[in-house]
C-alpha atoms as a PDB file:
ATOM      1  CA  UNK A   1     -12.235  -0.593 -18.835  1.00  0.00           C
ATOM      2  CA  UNK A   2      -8.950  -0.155 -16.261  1.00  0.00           C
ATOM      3  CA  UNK A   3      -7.514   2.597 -18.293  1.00  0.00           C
ATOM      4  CA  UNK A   4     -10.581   4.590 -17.641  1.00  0.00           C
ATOM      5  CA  UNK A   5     -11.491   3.952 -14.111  1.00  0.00           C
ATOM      6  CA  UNK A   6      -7.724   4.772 -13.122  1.00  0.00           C
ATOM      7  CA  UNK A   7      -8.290   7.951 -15.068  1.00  0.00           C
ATOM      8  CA  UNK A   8     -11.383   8.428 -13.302  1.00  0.00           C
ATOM      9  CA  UNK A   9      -9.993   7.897  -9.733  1.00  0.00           C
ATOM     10  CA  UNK A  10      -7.029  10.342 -10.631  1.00  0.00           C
ATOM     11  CA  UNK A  11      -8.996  12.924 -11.798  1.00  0.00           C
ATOM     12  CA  UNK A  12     -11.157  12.235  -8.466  1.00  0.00           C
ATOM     13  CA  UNK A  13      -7.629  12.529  -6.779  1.00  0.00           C
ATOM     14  CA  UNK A  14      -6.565  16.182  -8.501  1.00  0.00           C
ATOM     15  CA  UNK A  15     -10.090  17.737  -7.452  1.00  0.00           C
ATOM     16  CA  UNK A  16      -9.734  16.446  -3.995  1.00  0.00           C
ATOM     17  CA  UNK A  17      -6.231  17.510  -3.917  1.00  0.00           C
ATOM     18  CA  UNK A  18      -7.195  21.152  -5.329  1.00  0.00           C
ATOM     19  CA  UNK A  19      -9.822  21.435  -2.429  1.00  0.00           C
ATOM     20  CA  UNK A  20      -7.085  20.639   0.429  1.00  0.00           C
ATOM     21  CA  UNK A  21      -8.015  16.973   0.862  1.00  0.00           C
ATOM     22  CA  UNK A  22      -4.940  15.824  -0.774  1.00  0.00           C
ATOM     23  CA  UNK A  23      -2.926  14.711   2.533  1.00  0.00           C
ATOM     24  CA  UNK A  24      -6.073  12.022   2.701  1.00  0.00           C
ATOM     25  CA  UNK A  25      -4.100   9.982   0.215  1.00  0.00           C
ATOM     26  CA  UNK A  26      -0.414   8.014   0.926  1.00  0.00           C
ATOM     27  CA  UNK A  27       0.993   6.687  -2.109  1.00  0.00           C
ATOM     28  CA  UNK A  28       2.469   2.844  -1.817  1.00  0.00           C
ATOM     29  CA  UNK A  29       5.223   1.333  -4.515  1.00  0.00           C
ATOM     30  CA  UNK A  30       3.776  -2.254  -4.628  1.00  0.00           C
ATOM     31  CA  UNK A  31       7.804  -3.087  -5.426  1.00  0.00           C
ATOM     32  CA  UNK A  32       8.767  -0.984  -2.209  1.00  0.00           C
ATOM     33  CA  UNK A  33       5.520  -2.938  -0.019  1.00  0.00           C
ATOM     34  CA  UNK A  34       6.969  -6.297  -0.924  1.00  0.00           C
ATOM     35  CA  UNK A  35      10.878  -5.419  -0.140  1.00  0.00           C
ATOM     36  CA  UNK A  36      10.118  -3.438   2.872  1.00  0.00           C
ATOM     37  CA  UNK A  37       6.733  -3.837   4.293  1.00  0.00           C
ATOM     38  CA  UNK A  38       6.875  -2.827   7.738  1.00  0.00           C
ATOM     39  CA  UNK A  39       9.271   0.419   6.504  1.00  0.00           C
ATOM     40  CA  UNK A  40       5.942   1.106   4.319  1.00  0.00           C
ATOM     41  CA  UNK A  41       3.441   0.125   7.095  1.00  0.00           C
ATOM     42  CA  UNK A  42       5.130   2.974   9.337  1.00  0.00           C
ATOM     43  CA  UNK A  43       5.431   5.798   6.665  1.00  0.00           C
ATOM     44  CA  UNK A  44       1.638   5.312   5.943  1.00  0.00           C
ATOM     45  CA  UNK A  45       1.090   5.346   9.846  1.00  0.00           C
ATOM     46  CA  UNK A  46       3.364   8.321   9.802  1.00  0.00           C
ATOM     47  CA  UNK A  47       1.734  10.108   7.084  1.00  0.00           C
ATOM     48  CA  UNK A  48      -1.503   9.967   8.847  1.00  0.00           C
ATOM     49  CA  UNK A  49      -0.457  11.064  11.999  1.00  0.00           C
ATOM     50  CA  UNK A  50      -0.967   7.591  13.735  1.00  0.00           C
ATOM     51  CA  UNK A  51       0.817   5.571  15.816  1.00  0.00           C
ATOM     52  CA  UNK A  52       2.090   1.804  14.918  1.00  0.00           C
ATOM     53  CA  UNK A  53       1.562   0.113  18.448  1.00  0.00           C
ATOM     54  CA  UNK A  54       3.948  -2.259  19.201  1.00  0.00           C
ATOM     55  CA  UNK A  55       1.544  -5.217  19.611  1.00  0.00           C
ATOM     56  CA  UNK A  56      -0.140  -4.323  16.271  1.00  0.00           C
ATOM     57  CA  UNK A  57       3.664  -4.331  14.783  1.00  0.00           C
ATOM     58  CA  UNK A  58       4.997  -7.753  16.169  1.00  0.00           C
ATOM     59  CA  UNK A  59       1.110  -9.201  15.003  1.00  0.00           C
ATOM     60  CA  UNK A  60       2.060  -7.468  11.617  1.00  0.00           C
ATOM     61  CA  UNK A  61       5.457  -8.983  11.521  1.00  0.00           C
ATOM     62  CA  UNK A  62       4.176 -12.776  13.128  1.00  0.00           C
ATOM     63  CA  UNK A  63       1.813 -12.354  10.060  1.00  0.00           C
ATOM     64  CA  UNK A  64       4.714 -11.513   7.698  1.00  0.00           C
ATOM     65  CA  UNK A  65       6.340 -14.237   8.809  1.00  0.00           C
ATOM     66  CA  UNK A  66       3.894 -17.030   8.668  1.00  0.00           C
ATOM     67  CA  UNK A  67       2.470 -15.886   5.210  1.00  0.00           C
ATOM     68  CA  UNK A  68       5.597 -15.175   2.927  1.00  0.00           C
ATOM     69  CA  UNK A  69       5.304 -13.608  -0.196  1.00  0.00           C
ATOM     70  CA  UNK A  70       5.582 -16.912  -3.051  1.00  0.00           C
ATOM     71  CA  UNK A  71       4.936 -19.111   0.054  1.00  0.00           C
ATOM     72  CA  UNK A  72       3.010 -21.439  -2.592  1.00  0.00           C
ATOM     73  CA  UNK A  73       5.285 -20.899  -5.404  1.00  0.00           C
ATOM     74  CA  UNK A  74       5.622 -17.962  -7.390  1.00  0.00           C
ATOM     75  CA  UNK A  75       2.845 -17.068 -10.062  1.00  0.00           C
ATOM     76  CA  UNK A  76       3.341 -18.050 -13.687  1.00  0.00           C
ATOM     77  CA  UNK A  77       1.960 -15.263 -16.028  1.00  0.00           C
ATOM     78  CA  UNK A  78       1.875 -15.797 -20.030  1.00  0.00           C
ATOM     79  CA  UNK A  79       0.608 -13.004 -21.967  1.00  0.00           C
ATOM     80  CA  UNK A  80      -0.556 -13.880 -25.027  1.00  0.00           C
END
């Protein structure tokens, strides 16, 4: 069941967070990924003490820009 294993992996979180570890985890809005990925890509690389090479940006942003988001229309959902 979802609603468990995200339970689970929070409570996971909390105990690893209570024992210091917590800075091991970077949360990502999936809204904020899709409006402003490469913002996103460097605050996780920030977070985590890394640096965003330029060549591994421009291949993230040639990739970005081949592969838009809906580039095969955008998905149809119907809950029912």
């Amino acid at each position: 069941n979802t609603t468990s294993a995200i339970a689970k992996a929070m409570a996971t979180r909390k105990a690893l967070e209570r024992m210091g570890l917590g800075k091991r985890f970077c949360d990502v809005q999936f809204d904020r990924l899709c409006a402003q990925p490469m913002a996103t890509v460097r605050r996780i690389y920030k977070h985590f003490g890394k640096k965003l090479e330029p060549d591994a940006e421009a291949r993230m942003q040639l990739y970005l820009k081949e592969h838009p988001r809906f580039k095969h229309g955008k998905p149809q959902y119907n809950i029912k």
